[in-house]
C-alpha atoms as a PDB file:
ATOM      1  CA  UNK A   1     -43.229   0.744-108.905  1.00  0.00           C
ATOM      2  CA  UNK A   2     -43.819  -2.977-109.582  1.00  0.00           C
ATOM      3  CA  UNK A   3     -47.299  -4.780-111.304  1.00  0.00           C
ATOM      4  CA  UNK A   4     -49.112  -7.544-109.992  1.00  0.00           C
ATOM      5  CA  UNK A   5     -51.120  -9.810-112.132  1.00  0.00           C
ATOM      6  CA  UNK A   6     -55.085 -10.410-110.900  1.00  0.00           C
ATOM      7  CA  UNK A   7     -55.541 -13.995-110.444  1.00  0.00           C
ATOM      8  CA  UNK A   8     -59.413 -13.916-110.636  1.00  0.00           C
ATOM      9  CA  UNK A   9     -59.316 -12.155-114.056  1.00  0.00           C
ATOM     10  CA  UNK A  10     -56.050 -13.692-115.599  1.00  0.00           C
ATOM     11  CA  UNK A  11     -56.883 -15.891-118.573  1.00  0.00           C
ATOM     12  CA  UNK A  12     -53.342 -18.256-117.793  1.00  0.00           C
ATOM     13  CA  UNK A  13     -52.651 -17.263-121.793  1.00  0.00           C
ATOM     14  CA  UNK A  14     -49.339 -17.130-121.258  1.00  0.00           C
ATOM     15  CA  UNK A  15     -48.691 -13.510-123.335  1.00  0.00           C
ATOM     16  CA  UNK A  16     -46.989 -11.897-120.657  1.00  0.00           C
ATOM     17  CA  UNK A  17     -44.504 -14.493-119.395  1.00  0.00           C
ATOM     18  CA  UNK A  18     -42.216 -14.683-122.467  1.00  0.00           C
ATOM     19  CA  UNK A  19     -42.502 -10.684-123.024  1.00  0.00           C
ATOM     20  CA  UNK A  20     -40.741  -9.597-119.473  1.00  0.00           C
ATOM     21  CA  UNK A  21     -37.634  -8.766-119.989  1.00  0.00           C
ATOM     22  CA  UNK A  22     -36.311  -9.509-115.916  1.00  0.00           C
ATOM     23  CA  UNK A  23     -37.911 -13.359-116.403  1.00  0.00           C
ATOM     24  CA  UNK A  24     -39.873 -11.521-113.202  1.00  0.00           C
ATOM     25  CA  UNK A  25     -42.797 -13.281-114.246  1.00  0.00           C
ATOM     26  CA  UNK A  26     -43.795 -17.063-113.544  1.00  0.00           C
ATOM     27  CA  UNK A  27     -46.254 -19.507-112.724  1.00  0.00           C
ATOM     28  CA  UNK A  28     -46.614 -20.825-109.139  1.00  0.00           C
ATOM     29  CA  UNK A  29     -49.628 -23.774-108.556  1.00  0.00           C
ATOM     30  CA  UNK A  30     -51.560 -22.977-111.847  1.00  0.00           C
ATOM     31  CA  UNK A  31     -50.884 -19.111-111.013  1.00  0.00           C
ATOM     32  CA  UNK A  32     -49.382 -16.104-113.266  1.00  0.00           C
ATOM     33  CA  UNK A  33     -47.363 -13.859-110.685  1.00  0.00           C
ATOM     34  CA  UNK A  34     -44.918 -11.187-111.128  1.00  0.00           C
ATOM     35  CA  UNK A  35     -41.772 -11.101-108.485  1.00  0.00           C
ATOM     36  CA  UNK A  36     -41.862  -7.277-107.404  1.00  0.00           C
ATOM     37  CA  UNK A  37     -38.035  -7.885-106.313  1.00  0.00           C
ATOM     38  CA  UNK A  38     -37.566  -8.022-109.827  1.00  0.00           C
ATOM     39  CA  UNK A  39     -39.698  -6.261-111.521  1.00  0.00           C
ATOM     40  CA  UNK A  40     -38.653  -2.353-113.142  1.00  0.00           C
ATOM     41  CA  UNK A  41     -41.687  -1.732-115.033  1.00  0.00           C
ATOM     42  CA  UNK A  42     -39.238  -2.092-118.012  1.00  0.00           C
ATOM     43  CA  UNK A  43     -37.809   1.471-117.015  1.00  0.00           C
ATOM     44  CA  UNK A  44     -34.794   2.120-119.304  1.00  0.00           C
ATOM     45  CA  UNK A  45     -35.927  -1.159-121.210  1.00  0.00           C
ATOM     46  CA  UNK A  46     -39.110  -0.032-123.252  1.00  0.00           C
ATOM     47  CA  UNK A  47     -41.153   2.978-122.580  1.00  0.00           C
ATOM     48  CA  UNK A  48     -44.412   1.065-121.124  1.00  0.00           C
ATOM     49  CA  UNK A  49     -44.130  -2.482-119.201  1.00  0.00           C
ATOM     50  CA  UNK A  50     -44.799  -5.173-121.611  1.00  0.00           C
ATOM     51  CA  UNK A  51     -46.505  -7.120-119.653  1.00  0.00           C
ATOM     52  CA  UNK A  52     -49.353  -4.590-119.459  1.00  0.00           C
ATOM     53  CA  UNK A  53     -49.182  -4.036-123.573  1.00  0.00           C
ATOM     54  CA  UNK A  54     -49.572  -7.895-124.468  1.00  0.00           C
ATOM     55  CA  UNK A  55     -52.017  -8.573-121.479  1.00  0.00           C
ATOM     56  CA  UNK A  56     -55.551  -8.775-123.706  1.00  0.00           C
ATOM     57  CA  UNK A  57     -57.300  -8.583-120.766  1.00  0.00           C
ATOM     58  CA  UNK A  58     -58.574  -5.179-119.768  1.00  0.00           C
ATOM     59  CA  UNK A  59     -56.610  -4.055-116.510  1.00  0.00           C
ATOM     60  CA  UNK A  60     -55.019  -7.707-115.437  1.00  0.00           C
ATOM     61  CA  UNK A  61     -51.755  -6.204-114.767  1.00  0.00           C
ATOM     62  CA  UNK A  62     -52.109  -3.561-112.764  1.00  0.00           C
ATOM     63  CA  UNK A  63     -49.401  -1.046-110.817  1.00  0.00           C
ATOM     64  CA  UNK A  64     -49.355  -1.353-107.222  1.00  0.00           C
END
């Protein structure tokens, strides 16, 4: 499974971006998005994706 970050609810606060540890995450025209090619949902990494647990808005990131 891969995220994908809501534009109309993301906040831009930049909490997610520095906590992925695949750098799958970037900003593209003002825009937070996650590359699904290289996102693992930090399997083997950390036991929930950390862009999800930093996210402080209430289902941003969701699993698609």
């Amino acid at each position: 499974m891969t995220h994908k970050i809501n534009t109309e609810t993301c906040t831009g606060c930049d909490a997610c971006q520095p906590e992925c540890p695949n750098v799958a995450i970037s900003v593209k025209k003002g825009v937070y998005i996650i590359n699904a090619t290289k996102c693992t949902d930090c399997e083997g990494q950390f036991d929930d994706p950390q862009c999800v647990a930093v996210c402080p808005v209430d289902d941003c990131i969701t699993e698609v």
